[in-house]
C-alpha atoms as a PDB file:
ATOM      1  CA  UNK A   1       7.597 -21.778 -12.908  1.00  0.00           C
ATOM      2  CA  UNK A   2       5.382 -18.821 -13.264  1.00  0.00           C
ATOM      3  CA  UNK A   3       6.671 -15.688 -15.292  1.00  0.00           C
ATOM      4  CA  UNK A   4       8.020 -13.185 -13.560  1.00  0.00           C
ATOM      5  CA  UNK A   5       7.963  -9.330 -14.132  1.00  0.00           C
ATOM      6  CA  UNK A   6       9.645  -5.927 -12.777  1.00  0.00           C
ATOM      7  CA  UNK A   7       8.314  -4.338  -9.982  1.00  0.00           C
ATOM      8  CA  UNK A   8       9.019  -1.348  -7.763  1.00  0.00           C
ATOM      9  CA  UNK A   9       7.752   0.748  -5.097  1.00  0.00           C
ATOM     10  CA  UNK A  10       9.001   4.427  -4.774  1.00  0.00           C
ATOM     11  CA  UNK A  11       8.305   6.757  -2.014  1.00  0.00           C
ATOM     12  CA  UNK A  12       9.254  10.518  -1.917  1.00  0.00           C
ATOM     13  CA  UNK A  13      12.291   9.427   0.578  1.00  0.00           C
ATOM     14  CA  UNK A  14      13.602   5.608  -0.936  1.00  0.00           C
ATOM     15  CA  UNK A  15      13.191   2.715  -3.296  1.00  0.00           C
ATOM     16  CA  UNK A  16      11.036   0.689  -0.991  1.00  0.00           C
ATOM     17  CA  UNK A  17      11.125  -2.303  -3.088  1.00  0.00           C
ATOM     18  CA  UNK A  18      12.988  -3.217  -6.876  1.00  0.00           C
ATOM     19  CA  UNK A  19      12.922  -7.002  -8.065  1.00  0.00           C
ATOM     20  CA  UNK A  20      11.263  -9.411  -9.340  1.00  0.00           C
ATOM     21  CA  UNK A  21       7.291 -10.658  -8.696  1.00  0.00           C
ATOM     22  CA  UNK A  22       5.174 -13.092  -9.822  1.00  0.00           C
ATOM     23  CA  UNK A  23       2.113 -11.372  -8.510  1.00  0.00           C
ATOM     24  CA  UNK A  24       1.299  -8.039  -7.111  1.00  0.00           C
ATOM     25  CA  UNK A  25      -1.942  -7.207  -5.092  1.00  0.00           C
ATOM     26  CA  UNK A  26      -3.166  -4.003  -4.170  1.00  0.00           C
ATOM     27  CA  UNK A  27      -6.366  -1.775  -4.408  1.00  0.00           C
ATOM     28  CA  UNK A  28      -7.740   0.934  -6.505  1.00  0.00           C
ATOM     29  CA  UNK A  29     -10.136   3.726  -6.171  1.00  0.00           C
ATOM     30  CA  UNK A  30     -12.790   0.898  -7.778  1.00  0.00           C
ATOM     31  CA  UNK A  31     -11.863  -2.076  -5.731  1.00  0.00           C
ATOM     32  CA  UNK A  32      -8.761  -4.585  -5.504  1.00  0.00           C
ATOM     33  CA  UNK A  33      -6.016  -5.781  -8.872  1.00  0.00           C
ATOM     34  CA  UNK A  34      -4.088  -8.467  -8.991  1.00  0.00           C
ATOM     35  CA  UNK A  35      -1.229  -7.619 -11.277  1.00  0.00           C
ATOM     36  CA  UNK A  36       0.638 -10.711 -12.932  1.00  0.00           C
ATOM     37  CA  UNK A  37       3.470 -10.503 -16.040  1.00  0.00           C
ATOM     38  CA  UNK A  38       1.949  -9.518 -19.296  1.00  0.00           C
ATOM     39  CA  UNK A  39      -0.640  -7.328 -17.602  1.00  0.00           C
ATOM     40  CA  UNK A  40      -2.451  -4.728 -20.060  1.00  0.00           C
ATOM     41  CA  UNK A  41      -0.699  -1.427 -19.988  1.00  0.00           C
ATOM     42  CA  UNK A  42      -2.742   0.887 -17.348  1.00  0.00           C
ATOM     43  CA  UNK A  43      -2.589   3.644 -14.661  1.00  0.00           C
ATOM     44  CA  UNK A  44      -4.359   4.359 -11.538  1.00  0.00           C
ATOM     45  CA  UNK A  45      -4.889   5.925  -8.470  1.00  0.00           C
ATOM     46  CA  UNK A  46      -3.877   3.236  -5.430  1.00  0.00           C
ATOM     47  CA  UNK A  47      -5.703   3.650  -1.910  1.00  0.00           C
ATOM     48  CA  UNK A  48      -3.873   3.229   1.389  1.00  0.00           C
ATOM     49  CA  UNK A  49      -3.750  -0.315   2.332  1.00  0.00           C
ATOM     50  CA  UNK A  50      -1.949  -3.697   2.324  1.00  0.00           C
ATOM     51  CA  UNK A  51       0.310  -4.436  -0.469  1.00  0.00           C
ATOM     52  CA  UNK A  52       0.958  -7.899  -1.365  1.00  0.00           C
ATOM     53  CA  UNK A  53       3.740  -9.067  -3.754  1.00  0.00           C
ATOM     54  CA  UNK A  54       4.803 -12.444  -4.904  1.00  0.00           C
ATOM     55  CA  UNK A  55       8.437 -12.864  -5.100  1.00  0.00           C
ATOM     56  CA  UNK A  56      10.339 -14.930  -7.735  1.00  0.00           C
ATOM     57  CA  UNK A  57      11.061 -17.905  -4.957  1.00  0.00           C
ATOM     58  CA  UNK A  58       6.744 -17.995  -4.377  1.00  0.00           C
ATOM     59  CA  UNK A  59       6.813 -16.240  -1.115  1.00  0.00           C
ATOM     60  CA  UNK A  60       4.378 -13.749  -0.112  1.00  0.00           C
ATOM     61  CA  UNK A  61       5.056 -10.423   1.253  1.00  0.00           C
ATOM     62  CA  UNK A  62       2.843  -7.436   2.869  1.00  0.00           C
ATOM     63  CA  UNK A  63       3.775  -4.116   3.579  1.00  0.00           C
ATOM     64  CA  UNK A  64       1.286  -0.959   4.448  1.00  0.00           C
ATOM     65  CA  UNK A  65       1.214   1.598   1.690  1.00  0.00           C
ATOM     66  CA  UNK A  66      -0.651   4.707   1.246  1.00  0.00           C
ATOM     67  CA  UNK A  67      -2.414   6.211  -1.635  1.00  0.00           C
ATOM     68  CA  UNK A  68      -0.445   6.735  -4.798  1.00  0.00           C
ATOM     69  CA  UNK A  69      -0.061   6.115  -7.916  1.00  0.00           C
ATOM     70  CA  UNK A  70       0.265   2.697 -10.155  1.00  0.00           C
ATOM     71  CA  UNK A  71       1.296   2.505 -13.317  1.00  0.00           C
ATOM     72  CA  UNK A  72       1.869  -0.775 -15.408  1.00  0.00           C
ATOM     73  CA  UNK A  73       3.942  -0.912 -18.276  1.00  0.00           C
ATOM     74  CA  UNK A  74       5.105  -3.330 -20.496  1.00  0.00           C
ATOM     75  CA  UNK A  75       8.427  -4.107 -19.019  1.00  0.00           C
ATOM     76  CA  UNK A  76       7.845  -2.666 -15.693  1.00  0.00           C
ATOM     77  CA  UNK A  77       5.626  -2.027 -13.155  1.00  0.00           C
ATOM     78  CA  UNK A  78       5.830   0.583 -10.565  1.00  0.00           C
ATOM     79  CA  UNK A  79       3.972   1.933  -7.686  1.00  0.00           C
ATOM     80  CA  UNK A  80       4.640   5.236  -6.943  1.00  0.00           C
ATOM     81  CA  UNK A  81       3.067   6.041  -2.787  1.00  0.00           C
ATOM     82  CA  UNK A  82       3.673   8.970   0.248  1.00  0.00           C
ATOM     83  CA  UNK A  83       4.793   5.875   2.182  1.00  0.00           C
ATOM     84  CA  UNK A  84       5.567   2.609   2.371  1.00  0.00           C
ATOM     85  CA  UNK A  85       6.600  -0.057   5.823  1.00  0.00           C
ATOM     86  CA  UNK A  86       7.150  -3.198   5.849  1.00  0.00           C
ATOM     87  CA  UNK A  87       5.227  -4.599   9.116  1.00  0.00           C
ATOM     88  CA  UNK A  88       8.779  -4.733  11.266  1.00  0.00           C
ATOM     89  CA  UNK A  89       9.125  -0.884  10.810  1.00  0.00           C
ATOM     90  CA  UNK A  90       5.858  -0.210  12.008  1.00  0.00           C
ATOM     91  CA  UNK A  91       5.505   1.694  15.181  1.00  0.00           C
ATOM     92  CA  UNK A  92       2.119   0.129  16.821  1.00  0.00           C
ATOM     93  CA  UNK A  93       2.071   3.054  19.275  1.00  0.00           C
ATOM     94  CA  UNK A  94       2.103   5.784  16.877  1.00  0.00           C
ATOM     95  CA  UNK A  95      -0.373   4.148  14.423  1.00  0.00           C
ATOM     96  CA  UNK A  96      -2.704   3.289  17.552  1.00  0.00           C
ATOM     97  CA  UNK A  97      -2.493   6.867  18.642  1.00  0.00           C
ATOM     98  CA  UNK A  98      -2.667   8.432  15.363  1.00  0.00           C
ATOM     99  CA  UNK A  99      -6.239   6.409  15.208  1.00  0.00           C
ATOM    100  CA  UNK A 100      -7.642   8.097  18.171  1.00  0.00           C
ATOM    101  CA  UNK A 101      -6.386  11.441  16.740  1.00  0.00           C
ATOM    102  CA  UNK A 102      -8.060  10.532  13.519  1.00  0.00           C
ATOM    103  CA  UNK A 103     -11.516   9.783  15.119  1.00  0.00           C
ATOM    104  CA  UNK A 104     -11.555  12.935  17.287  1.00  0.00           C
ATOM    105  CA  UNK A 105     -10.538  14.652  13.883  1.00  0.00           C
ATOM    106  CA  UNK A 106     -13.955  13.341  12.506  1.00  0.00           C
ATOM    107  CA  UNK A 107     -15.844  14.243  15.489  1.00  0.00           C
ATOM    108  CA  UNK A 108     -15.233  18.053  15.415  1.00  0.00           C
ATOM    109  CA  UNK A 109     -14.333  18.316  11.272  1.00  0.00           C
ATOM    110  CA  UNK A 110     -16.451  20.948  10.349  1.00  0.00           C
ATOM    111  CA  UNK A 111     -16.027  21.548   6.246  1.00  0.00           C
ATOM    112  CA  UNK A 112     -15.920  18.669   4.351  1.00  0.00           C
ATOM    113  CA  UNK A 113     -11.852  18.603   3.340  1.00  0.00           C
ATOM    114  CA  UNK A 114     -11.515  18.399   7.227  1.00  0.00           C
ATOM    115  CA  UNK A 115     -13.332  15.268   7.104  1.00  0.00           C
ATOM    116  CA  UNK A 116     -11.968  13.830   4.009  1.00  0.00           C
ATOM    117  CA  UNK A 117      -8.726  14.591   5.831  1.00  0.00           C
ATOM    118  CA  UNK A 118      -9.614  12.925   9.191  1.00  0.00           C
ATOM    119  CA  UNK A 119     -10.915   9.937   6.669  1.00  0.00           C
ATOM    120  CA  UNK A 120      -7.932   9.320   5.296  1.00  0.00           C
ATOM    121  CA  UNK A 121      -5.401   9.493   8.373  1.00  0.00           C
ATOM    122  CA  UNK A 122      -7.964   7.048  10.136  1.00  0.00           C
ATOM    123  CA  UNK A 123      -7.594   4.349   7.029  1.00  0.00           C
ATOM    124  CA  UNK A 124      -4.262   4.780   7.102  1.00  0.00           C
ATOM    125  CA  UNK A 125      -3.862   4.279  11.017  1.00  0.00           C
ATOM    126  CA  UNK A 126      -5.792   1.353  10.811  1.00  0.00           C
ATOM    127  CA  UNK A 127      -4.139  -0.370   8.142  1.00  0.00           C
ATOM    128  CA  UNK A 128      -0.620   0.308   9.517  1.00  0.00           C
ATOM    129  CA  UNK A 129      -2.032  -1.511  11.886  1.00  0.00           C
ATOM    130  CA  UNK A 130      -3.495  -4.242   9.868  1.00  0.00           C
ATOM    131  CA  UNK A 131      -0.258  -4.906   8.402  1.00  0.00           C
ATOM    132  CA  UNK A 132       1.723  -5.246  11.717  1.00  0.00           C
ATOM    133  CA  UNK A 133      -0.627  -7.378  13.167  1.00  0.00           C
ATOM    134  CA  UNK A 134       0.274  -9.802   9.739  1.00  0.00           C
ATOM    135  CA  UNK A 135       3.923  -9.665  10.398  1.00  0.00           C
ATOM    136  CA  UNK A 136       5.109 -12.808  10.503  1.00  0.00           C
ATOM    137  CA  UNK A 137       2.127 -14.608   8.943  1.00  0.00           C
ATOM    138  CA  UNK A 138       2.382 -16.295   5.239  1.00  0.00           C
END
């Protein structure tokens, strides 16, 4: 059996997720971490994306997150983020339209914080969307 650790994922509004994994994958501002028990002692800025984590029985989950903080510890690990869904609480609608919204955003953002803006709502509405379509899959 592989060795477990503490994780958990905190948003502003819940304890998204508290238990036990044998693997956590996510990505940083310099590219994607796996996190396993016994992990060096770190913290780092996490992007929007998908978040994978290994549960104790060896089952993979996903859920969308956006950008946050990680910090790993050396008997815990959390993930602090704006928000956090697990594909089923997804609302494909609002994450299509909030897309669209996004690009037209970028078409007319004139300073640059109105494009880094209109950047980051348009990752974010396409990997809500990224995650629901992986609902279901292993």
């Amino acid at each position: 059996m592989a060795a477990l650790f503490n994780f958990e994922v905190h948003t502003p509004y819940r304890l998204f997720f508290s238990g036990r994994a044998e693997a956590v994958i996510l990505t940083l501002a310099d590219g994607e971490i796996g996190i396993y028990a016994k992990h060096s002692p770190f913290t780092a800025p996490a992007l929007s994306g998908i978040l994978r984590i290994r549960e104790s029985e060896g089952k993979w989950r996903r859920a969308f997150i956006t950008g946050g903080i990680l910090e790993v510890k050396d008997h815990k690990t959390v993930l602090m983020v704006e928000a956090a869904e697990w594909p089923e609480e997804i609302d494909i609608d609002r994450a299509r339209a909030d897309e669209q919204e996004a690009k037209e955003s970028l078409k007319t953002a004139g300073l640059k914080f109105e494009s880094d803006n209109a950047k980051t709502k348009l990752r974010s509405a396409q990997f809500r969307q990224k995650a629901w379509e992986l609902r279901g899959s292993k």
